[in-house]
N, C-alpha and C. Protein backbone atom coordinates (compact mmCIF):
# COMPACT_ATOMS: atom_id res chain seq x y z
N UNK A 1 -29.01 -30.19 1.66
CA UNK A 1 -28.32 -31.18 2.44
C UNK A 1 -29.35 -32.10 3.08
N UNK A 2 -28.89 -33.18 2.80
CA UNK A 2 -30.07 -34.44 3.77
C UNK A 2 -29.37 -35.10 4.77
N UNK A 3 -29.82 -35.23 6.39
CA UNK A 3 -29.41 -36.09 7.06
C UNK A 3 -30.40 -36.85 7.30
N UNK A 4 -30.68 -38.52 7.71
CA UNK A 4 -31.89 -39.06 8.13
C UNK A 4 -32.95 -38.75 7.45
N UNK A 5 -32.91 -38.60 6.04
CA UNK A 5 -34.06 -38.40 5.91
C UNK A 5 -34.71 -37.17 5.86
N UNK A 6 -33.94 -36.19 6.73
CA UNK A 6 -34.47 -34.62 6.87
C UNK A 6 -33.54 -33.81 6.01
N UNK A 7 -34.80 -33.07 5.15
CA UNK A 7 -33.98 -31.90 4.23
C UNK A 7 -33.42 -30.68 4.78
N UNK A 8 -32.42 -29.78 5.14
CA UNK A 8 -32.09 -28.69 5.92
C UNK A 8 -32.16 -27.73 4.92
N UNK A 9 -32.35 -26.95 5.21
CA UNK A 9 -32.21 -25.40 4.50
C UNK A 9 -31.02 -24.18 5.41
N UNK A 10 -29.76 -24.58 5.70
CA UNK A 10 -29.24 -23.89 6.86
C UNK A 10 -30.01 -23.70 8.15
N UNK A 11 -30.70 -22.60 8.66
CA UNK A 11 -31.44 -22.59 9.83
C UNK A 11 -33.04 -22.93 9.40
N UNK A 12 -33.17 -23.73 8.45
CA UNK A 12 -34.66 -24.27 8.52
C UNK A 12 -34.46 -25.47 8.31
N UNK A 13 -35.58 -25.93 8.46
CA UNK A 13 -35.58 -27.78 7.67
C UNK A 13 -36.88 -27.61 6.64
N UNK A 14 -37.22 -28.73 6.20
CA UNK A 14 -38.34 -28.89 5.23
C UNK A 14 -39.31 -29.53 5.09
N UNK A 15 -40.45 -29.79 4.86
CA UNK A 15 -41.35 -30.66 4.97
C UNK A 15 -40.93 -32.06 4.21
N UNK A 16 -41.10 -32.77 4.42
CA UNK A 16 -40.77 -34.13 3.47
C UNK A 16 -41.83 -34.30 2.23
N UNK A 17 -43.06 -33.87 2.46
CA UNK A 17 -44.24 -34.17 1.30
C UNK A 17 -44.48 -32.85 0.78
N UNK A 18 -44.17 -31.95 1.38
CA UNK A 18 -44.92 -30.58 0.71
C UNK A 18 -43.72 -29.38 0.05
N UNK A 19 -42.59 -29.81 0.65
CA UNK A 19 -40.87 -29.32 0.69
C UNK A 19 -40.85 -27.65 1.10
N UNK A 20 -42.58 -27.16 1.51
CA UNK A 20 -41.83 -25.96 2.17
C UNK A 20 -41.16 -26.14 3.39
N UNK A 21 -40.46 -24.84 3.22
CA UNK A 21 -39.57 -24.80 4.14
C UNK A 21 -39.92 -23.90 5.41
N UNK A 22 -39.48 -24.38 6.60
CA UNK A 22 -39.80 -24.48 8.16
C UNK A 22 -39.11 -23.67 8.73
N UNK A 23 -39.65 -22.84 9.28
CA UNK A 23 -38.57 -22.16 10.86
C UNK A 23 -38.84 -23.57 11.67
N UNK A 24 -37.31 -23.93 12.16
CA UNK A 24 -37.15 -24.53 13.29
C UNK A 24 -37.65 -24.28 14.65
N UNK A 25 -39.06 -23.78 14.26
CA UNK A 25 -39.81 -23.59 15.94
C UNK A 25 -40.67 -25.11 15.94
N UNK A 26 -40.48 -25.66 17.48
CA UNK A 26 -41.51 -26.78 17.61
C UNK A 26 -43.10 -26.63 17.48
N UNK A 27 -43.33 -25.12 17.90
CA UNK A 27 -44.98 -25.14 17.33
C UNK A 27 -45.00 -24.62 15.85
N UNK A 28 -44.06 -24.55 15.39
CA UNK A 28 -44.48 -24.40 13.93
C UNK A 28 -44.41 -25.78 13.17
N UNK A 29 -43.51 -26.23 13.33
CA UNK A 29 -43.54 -27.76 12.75
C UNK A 29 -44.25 -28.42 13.39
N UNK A 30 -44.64 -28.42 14.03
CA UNK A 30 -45.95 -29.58 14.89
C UNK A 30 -47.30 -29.16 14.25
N UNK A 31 -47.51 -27.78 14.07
CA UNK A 31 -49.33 -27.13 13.56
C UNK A 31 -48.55 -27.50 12.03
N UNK A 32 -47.26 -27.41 11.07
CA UNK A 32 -47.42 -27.67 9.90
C UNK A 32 -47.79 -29.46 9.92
N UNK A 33 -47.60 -30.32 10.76
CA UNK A 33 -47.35 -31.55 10.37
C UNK A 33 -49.07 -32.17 10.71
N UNK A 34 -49.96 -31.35 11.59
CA UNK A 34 -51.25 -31.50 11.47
C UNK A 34 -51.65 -31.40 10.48
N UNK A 35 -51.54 -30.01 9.45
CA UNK A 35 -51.99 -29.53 8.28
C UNK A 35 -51.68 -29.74 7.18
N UNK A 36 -50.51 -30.00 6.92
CA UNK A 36 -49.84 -30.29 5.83
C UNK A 36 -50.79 -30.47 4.57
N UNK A 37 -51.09 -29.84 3.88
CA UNK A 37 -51.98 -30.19 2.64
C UNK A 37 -51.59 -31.31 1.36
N UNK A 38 -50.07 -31.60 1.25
CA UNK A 38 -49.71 -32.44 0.80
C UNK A 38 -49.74 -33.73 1.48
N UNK A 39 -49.91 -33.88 3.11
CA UNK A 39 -49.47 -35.13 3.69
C UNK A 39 -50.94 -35.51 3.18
N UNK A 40 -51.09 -37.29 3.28
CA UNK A 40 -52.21 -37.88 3.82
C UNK A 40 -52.33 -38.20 4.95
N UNK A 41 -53.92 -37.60 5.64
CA UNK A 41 -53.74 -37.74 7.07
C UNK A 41 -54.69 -38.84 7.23
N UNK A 42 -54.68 -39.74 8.16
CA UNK A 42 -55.10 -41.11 8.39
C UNK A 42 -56.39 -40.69 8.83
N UNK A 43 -57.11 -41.59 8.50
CA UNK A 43 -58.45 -41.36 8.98
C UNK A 43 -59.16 -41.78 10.93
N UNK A 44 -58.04 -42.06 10.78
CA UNK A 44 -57.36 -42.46 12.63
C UNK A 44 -57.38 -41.35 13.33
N UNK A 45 -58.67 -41.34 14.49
CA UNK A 45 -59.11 -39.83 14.59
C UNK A 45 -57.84 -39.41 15.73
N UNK A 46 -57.25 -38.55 15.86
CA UNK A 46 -56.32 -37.55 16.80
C UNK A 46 -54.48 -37.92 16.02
N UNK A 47 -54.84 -39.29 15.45
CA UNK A 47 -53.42 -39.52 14.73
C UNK A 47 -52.72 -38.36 14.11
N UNK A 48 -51.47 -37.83 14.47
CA UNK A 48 -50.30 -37.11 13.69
C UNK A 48 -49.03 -37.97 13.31
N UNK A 49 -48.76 -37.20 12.08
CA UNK A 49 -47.29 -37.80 11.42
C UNK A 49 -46.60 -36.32 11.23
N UNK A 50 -45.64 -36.88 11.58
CA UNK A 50 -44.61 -35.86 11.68
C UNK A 50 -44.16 -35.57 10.22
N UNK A 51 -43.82 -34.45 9.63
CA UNK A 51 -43.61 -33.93 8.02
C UNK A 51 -42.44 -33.96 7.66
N UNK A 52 -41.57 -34.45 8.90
CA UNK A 52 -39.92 -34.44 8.58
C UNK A 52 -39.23 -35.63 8.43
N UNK A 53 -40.34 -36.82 9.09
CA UNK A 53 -40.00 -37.86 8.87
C UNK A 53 -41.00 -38.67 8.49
N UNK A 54 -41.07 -39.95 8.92
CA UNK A 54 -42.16 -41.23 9.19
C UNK A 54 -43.01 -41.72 10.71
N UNK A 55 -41.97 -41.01 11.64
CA UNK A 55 -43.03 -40.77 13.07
C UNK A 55 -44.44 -40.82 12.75
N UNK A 56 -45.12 -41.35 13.34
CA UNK A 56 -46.71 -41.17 13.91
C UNK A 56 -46.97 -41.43 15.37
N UNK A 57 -48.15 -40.59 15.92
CA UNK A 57 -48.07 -41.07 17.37
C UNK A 57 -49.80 -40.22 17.46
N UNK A 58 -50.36 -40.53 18.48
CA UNK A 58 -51.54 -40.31 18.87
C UNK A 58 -51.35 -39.33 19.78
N UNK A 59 -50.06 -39.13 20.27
CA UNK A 59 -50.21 -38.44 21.64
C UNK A 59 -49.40 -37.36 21.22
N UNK A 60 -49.50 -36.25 21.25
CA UNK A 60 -49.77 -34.89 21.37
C UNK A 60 -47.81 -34.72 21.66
N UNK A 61 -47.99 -35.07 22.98
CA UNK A 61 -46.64 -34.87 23.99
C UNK A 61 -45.81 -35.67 23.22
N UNK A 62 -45.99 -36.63 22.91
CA UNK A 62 -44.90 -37.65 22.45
C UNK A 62 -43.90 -36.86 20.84
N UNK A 63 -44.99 -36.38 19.95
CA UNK A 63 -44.73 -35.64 18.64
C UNK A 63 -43.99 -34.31 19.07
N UNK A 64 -44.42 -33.66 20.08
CA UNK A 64 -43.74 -32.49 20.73
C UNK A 64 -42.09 -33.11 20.75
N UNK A 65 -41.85 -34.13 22.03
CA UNK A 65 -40.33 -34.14 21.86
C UNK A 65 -40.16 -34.92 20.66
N UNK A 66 -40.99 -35.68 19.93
CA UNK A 66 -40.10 -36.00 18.94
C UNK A 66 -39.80 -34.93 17.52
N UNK A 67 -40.01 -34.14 17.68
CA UNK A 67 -39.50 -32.88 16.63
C UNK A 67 -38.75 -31.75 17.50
N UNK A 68 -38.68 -31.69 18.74
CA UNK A 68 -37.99 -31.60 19.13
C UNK A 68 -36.35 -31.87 18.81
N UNK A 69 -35.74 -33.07 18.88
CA UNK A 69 -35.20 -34.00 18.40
C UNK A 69 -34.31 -33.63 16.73
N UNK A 70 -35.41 -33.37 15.85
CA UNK A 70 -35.19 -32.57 14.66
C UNK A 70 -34.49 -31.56 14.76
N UNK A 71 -35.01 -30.97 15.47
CA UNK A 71 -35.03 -29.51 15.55
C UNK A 71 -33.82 -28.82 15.95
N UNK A 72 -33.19 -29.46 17.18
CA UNK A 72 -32.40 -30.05 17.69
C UNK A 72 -32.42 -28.89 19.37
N UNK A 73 -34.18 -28.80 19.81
CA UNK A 73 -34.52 -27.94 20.78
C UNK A 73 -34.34 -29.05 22.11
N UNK A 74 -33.75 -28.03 22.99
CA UNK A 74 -32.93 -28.99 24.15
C UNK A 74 -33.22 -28.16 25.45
N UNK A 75 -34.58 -28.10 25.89
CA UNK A 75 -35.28 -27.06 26.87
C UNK A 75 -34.65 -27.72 28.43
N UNK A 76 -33.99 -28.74 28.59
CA UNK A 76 -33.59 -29.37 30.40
C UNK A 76 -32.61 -29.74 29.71
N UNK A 77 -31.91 -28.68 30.56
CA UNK A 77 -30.46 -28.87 31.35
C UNK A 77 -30.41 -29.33 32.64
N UNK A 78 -29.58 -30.05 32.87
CA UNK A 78 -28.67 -30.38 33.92
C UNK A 78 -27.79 -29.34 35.28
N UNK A 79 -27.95 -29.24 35.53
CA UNK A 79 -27.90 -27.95 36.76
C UNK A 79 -26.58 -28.10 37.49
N UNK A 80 -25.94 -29.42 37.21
CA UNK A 80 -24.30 -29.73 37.63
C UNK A 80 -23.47 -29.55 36.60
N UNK A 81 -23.76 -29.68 35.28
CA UNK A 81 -22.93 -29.79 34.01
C UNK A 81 -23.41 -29.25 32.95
N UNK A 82 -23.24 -29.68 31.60
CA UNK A 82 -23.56 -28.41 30.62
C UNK A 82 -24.34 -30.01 29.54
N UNK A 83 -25.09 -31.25 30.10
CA UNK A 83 -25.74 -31.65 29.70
C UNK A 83 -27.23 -31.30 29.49
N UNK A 84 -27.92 -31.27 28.39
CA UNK A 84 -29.29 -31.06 28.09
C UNK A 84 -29.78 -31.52 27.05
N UNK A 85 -30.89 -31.88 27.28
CA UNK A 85 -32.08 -33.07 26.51
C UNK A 85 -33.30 -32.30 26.04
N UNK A 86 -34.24 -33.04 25.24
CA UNK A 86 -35.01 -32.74 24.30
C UNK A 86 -36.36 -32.98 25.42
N UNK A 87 -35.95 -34.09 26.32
CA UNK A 87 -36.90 -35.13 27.00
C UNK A 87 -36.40 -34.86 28.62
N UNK A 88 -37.20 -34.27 29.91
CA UNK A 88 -36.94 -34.33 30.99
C UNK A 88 -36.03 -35.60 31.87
N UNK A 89 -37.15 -36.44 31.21
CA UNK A 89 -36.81 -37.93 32.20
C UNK A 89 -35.26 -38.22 31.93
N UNK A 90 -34.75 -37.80 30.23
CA UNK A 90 -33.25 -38.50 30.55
C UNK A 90 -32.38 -37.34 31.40
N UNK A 91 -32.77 -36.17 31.46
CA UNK A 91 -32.29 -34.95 32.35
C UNK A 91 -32.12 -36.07 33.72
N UNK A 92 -33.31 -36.44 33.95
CA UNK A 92 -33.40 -36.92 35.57
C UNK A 92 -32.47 -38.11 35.35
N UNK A 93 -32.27 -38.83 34.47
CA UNK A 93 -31.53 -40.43 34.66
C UNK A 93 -29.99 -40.14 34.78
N UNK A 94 -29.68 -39.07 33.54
CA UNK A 94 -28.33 -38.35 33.66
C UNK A 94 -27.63 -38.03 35.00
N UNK A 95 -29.17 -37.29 36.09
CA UNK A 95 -28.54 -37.00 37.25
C UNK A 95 -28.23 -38.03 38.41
N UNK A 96 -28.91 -39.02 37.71
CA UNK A 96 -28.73 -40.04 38.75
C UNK A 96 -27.91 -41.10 38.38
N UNK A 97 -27.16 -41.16 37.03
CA UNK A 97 -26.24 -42.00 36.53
C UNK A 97 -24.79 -41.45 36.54
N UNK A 98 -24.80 -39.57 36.64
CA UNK A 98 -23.61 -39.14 36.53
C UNK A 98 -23.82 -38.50 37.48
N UNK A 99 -24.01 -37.89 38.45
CA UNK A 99 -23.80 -37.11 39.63
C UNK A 99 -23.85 -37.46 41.00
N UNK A 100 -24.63 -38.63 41.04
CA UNK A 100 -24.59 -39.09 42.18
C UNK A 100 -23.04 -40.38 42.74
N UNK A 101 -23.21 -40.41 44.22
CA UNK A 101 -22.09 -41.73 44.45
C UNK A 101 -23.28 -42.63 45.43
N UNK A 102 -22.55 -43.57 45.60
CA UNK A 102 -22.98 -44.51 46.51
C UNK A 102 -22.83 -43.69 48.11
N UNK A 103 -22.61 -42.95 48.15
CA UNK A 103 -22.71 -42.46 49.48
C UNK A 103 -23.68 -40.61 49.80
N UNK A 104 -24.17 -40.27 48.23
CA UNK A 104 -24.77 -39.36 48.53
C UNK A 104 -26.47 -39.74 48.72
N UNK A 105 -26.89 -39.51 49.58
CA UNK A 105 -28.38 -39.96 49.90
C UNK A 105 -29.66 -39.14 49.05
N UNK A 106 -29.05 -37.91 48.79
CA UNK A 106 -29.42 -37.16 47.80
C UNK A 106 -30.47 -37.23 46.96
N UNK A 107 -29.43 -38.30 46.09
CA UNK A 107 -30.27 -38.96 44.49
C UNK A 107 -30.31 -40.52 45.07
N UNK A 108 -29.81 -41.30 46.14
CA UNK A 108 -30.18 -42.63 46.25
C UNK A 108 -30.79 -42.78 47.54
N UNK A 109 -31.37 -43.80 47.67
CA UNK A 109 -31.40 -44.31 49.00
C UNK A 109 -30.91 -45.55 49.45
N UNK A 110 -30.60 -45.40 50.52
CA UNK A 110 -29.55 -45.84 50.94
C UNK A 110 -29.36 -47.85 50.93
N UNK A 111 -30.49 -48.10 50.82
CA UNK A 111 -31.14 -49.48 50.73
C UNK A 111 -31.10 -49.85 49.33
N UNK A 112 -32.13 -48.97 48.72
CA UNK A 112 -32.25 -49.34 47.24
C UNK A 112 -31.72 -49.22 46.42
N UNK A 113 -30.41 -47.82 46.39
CA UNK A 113 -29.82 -48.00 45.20
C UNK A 113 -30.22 -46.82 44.23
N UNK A 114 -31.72 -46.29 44.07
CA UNK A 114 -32.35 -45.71 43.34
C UNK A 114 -32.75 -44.53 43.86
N UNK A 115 -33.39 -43.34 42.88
CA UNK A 115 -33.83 -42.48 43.21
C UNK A 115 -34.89 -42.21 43.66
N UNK A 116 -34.89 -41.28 45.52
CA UNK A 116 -36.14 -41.46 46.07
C UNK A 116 -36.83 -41.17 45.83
N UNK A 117 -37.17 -39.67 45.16
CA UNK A 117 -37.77 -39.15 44.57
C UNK A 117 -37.07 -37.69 43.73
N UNK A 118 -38.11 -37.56 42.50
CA UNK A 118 -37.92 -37.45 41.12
C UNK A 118 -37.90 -35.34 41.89
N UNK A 119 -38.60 -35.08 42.85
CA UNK A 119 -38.61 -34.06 43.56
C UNK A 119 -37.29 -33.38 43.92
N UNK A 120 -36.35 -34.37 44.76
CA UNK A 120 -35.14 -34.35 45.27
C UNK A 120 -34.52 -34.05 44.07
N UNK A 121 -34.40 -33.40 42.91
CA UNK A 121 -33.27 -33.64 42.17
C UNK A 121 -33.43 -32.18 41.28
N UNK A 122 -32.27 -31.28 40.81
CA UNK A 122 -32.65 -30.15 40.69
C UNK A 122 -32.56 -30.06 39.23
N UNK A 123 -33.84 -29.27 38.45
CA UNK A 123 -33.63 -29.19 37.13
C UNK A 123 -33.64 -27.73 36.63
N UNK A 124 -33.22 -27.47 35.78
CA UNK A 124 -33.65 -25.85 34.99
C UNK A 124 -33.75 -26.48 33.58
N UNK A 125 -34.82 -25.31 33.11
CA UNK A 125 -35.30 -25.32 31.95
C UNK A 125 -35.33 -24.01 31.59
């Protein structure tokens, strides 16, 4: 089965260049998409491409949630509702787009509108 581009194997997915097949763990697909012996890796020193898709990114963190994403690993939840993300920050925007009112001081202040701080706001992971 292919969605986007990504091959599934029921509870695995697949490499795109090499077609073994993956446990859906994020450190396993992240150390295969360093190594990949079929990919070409750029001579662009710290550069990774992701093996499931066409992603590239320099930064470490960024390739983390984006196979994440794939994967379909969703570590922050929402602590009012049964929303959860791949990525913290939309955890935090969620709480401040759906949980708050104009009258809880909570998640706004009272002037600005916005959240006072990123502290004030409760997450589980």
């Amino acid at each position: 089965m292919s969605f986007d581009g990504v091959v599934y194997y029921f509870s695995e997915v697949a490499c795109r260049h090499c077609y073994q097949r993956l446990s859906p763990s994020l450190e396993f697909v992240y150390q295969h998409s360093k190594t990949c012996p079929s990919m070409v890796q750029p001579d662009d020193k710290g550069l990774v491409i992701c093996c499931l898709c066409e992603y590239r990114t320099v930064h470490q963190g960024n390739m983390k949630v984006h196979i994440r994403k794939h994967i379909g690993d969703k570590p922050y939840k929402c602590s009012y509702c049964s929303y959860d993300s791949p990525q913290l920050v939309c955890v935090k925007r969620h709480i401040i787009l759906r949980h708050s009112t104009s009258n809880d001081t909570s998640f706004r202040g009272n002037k600005t509108k916005r959240a006072k701080s990123t502290r004030q706001i409760r997450f589980t992971k």
